[in-house]
Protein backbone atom coordinates (compact mmCIF):
# COMPACT_ATOMS: atom_id res chain seq x y z
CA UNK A 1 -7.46 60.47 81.46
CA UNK A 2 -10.27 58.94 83.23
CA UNK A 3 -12.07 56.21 81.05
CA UNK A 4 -15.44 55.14 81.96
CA UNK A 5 -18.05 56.52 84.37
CA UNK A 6 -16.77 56.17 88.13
CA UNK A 7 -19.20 55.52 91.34
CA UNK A 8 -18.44 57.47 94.35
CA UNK A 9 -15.11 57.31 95.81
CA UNK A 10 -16.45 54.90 98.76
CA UNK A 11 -16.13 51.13 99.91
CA UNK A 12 -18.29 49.68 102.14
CA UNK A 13 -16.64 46.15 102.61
CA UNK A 14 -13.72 47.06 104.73
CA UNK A 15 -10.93 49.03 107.07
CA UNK A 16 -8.09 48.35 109.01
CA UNK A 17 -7.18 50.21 111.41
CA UNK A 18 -4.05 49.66 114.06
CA UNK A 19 -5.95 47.80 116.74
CA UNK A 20 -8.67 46.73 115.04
CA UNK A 21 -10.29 45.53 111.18
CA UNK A 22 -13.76 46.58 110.61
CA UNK A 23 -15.70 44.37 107.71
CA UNK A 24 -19.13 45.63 107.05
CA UNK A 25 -19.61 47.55 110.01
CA UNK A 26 -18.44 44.46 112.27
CA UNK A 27 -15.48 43.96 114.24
CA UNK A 28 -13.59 41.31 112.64
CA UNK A 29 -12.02 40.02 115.76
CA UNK A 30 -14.61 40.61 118.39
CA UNK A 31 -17.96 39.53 116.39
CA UNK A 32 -17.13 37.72 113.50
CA UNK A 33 -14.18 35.61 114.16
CA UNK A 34 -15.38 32.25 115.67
CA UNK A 35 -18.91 33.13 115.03
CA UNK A 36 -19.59 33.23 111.51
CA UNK A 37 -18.76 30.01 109.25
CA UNK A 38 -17.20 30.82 105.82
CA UNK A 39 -20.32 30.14 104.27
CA UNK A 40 -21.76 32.82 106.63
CA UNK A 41 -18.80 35.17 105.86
CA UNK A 42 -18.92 34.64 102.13
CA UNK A 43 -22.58 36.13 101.91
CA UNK A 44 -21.60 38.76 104.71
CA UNK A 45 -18.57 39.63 102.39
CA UNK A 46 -20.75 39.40 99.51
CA UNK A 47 -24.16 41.05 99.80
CA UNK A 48 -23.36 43.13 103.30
CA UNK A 49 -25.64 40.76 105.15
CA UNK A 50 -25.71 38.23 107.69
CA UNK A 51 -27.34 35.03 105.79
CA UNK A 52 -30.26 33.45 106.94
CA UNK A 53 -30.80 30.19 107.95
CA UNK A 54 -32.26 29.25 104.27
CA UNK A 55 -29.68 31.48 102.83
CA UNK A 56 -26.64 30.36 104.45
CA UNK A 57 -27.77 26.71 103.75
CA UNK A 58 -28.56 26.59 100.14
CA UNK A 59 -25.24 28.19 99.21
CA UNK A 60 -23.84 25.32 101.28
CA UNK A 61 -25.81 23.19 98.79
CA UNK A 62 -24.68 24.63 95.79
CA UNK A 63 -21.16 25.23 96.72
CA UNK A 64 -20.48 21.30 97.27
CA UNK A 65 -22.48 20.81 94.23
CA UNK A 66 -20.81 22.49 91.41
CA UNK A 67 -16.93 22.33 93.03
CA UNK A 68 -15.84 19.31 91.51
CA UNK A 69 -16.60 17.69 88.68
CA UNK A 70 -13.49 15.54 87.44
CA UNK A 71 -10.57 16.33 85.07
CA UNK A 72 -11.97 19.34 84.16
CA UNK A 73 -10.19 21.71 81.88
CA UNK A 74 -9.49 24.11 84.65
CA UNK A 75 -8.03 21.33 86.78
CA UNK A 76 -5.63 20.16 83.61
CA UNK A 77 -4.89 23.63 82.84
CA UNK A 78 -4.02 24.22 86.49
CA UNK A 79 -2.00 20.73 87.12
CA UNK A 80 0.28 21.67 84.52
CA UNK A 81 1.07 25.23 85.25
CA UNK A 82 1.92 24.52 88.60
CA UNK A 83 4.20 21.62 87.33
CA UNK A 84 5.66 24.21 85.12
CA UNK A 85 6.14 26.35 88.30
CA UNK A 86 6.23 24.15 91.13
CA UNK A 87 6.65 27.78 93.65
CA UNK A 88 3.36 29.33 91.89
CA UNK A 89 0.71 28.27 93.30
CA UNK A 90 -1.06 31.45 92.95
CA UNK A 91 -0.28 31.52 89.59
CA UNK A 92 -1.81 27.89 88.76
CA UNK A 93 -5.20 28.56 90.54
CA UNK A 94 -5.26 31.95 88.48
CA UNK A 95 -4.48 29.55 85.46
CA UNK A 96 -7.68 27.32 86.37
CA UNK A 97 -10.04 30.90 87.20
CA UNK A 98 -8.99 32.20 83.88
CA UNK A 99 -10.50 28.87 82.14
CA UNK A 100 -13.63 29.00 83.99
CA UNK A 101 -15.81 30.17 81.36
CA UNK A 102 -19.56 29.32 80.79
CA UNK A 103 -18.54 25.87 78.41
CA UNK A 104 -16.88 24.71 81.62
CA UNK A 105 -18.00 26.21 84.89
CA UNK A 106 -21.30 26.72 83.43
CA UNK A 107 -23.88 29.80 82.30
CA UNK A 108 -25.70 30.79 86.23
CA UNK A 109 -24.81 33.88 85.56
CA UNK A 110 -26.68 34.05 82.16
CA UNK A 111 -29.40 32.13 83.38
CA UNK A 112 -30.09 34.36 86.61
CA UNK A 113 -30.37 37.29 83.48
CA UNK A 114 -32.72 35.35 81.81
CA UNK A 115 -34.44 34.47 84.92
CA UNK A 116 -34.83 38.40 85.66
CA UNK A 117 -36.05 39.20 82.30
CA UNK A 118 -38.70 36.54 82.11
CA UNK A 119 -39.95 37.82 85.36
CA UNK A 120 -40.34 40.93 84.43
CA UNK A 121 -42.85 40.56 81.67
CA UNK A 122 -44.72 37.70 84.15
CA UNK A 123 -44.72 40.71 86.57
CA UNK A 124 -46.72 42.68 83.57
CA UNK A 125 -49.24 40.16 83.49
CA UNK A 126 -47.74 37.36 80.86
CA UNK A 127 -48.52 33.89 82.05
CA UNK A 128 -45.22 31.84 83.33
CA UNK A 129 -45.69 29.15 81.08
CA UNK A 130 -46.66 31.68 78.03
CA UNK A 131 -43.80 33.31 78.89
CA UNK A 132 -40.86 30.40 78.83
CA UNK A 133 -42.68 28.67 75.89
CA UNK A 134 -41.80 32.00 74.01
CA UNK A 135 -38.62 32.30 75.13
CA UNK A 136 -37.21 29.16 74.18
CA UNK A 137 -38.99 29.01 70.50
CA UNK A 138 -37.07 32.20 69.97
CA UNK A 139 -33.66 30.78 70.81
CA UNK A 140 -34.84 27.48 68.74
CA UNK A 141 -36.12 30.23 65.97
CA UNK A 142 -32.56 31.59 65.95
CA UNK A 143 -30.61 28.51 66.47
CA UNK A 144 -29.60 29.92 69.54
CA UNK A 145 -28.62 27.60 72.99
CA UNK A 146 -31.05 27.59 75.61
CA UNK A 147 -28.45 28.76 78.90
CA UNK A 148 -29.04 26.34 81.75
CA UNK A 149 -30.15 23.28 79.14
CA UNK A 150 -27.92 20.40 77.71
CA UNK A 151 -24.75 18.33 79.26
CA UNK A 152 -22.00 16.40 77.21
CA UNK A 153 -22.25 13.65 80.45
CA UNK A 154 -25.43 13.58 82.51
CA UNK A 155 -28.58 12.44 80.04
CA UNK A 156 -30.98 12.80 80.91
CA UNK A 157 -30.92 14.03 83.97
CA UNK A 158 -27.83 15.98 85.54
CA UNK A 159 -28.01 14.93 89.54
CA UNK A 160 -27.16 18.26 90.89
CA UNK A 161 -29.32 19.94 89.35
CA UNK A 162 -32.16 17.45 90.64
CA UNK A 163 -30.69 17.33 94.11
CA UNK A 164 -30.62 21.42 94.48
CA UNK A 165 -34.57 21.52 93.16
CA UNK A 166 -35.45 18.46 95.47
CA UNK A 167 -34.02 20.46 98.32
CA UNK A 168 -35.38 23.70 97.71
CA UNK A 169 -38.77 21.89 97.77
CA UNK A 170 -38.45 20.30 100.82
CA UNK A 171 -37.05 23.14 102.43
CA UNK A 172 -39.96 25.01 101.14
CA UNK A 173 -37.49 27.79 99.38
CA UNK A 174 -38.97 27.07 95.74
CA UNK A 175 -40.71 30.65 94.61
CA UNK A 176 -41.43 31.82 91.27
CA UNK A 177 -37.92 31.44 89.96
CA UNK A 178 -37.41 27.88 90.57
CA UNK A 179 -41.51 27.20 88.99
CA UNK A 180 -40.47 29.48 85.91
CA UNK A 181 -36.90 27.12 85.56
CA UNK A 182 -39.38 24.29 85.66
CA UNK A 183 -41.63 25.99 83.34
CA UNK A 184 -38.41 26.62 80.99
CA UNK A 185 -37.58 22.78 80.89
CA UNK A 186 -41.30 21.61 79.55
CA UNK A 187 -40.87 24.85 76.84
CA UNK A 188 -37.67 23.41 76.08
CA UNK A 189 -38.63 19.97 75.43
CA UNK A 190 -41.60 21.23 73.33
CA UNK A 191 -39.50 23.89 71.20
CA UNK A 192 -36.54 21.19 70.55
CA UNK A 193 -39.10 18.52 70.08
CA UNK A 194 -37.74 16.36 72.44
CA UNK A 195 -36.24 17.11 76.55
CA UNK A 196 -32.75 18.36 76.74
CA UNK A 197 -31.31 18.25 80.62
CA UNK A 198 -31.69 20.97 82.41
CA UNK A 199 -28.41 21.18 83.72
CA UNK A 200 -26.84 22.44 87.34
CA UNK A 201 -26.65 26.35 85.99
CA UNK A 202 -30.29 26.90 85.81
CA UNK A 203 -31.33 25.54 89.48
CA UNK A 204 -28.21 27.28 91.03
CA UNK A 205 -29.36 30.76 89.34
CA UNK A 206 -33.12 30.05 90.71
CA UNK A 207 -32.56 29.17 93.80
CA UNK A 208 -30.47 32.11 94.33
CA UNK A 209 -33.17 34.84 92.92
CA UNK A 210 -35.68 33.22 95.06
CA UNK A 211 -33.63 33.80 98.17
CA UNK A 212 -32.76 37.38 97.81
CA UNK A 213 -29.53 37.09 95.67
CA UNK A 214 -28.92 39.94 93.45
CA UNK A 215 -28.20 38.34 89.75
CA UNK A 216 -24.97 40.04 89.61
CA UNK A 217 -23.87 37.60 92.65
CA UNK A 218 -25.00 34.55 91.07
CA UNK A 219 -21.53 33.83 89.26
CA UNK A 220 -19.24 34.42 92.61
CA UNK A 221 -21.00 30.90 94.06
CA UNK A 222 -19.17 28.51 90.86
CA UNK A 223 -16.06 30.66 90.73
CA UNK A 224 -15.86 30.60 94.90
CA UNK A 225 -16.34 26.51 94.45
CA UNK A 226 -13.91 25.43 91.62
CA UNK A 227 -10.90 27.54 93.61
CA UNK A 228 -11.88 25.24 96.30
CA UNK A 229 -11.50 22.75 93.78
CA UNK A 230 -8.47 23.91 92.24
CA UNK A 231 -6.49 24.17 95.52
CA UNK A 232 -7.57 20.03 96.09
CA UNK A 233 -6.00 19.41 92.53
CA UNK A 234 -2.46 21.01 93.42
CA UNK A 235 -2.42 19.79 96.39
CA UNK A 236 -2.74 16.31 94.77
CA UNK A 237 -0.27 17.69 92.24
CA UNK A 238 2.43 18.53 94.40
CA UNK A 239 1.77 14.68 96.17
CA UNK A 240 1.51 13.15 92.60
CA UNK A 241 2.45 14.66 89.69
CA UNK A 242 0.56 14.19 86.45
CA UNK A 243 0.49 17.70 84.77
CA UNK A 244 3.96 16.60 82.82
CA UNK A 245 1.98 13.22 82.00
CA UNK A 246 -1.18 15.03 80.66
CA UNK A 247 1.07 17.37 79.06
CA UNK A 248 2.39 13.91 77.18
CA UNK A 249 -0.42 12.65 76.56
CA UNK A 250 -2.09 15.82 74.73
CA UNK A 251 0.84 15.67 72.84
CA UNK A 252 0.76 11.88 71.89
CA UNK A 253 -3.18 12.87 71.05
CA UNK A 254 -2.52 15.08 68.44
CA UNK A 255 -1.14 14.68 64.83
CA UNK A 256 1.12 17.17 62.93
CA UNK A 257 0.34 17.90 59.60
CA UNK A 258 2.97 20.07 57.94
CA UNK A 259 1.42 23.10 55.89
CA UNK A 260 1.11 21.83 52.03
């Protein structure tokens, strides 16, 4: 029994075939191989296009930025699985994907929605500013979090985040995405009564939108980075081991208390 409406029986990413592998309509082997960069690739792979210059760039940017970002859980997680199963490497990255949730990889994803929705009222006529300022008193209202806004570390500024909206300035990229995000941090600061930092999610989503990206693409760009990540951390792991040591310590950290 089928469950769930199915799309048409088609794939447009890829074939093989015996003496050849076609990806998006190009020959992997004669076109793409020592042409394209990964980057490149990625958004190929991803959208079915060949990036622009400004588009191939800024996911340069925002891959380095949000790939590494210290003892992470997802690292931890990762370091010890593979020290549970030194042969699984496969199985630790999957360990660190599976923990890569919005509290630690971050909400781009949910901010690119937001992003979309606000947009569309501006496009009926609201005012951008009118239009944030009511958005965040209604997630104040409801005691709601404002996605993209507050970091348990960098107060009160997070440097990505300033570093991807510097760029995108200079680079001349900054549309009505990136000026609504900046729109979203004053209405933020006046609904909470005071600013909260506008972390990396929300510049990472805008920058995207105003380059073309589809919302639904936005999340690939943090997952894409922290395997990157990941593989660094079991590499190190296999060199040093410290995912028995953190498994120690957690341990050490934590009291028992018998049921009474």
């Amino acid at each position: 029994m089928q469950i769930g409406k199915a799309g048409p029986a088609v794939s447009r990413i890829s074939q093989a075939y015996p003496e050849r592998v076609e990806v998006r309509g190009r020959d992997l082997t004669g076109d793409l191989m020592g042409r394209l960069s990964f980057t490149e690739y990625f958004h190929l792979l991803l959208t079915g296009r060949e990036p622009t210059e400004d588009q191939r760039y800024f996911l340069d940017v925002l891959l380095v930025a949000i790939a590494e970002h210290g003892m992470m859980p997802t690292n931890v997680t990762a370091r010890m699985t593979l020290a549970a199963d030194p042969a699984s490497l496969q199985g630790a990255v999957a360990a660190g994907i599976l923990g890569a949730g919005p509290v630690v990889l971050g909400t781009a994803e949910e901010c690119a929605r937001l992003l979309d929705d606000a947009q569309q009222r501006v496009a009926a006529g609201e005012e951008p500013a009118a239009v944030a300022a009511d958005i965040a008193r209604g997630l104040r209202v409801a005691g709601a979090r404002m996605p993209g806004f507050g970091h348990p570390l960098h107060r009160p500024l997070d440097p990505r985040a300033e570093r991807i909206l510097e760029l995108a300035d200079l680079r001349a990229v900054s549309g009505r995405h990136v000026l609504l995000a900046r729109d979203l941090r004053d209405a933020v600061a006046a609904a909470w009564g005071r600013p909260l930092t506008m972390n990396v999610s929300l510049p990472i989503a805008a920058v995207m939108l105003d380059l073309g990206f589809p919302s639904e693409t936005v999340k690939a760009v943090p997952i894409l980075a922290r395997t990157a990540s990941l593989l660094a951390h079991l590499a190190e792991e296999k060199e040093q081991p410290i995912g028995f040591l953190m498994a120690a310590r957690a341990e050490e950290a934590i009291d028992y208390e018998p049921p009474g």
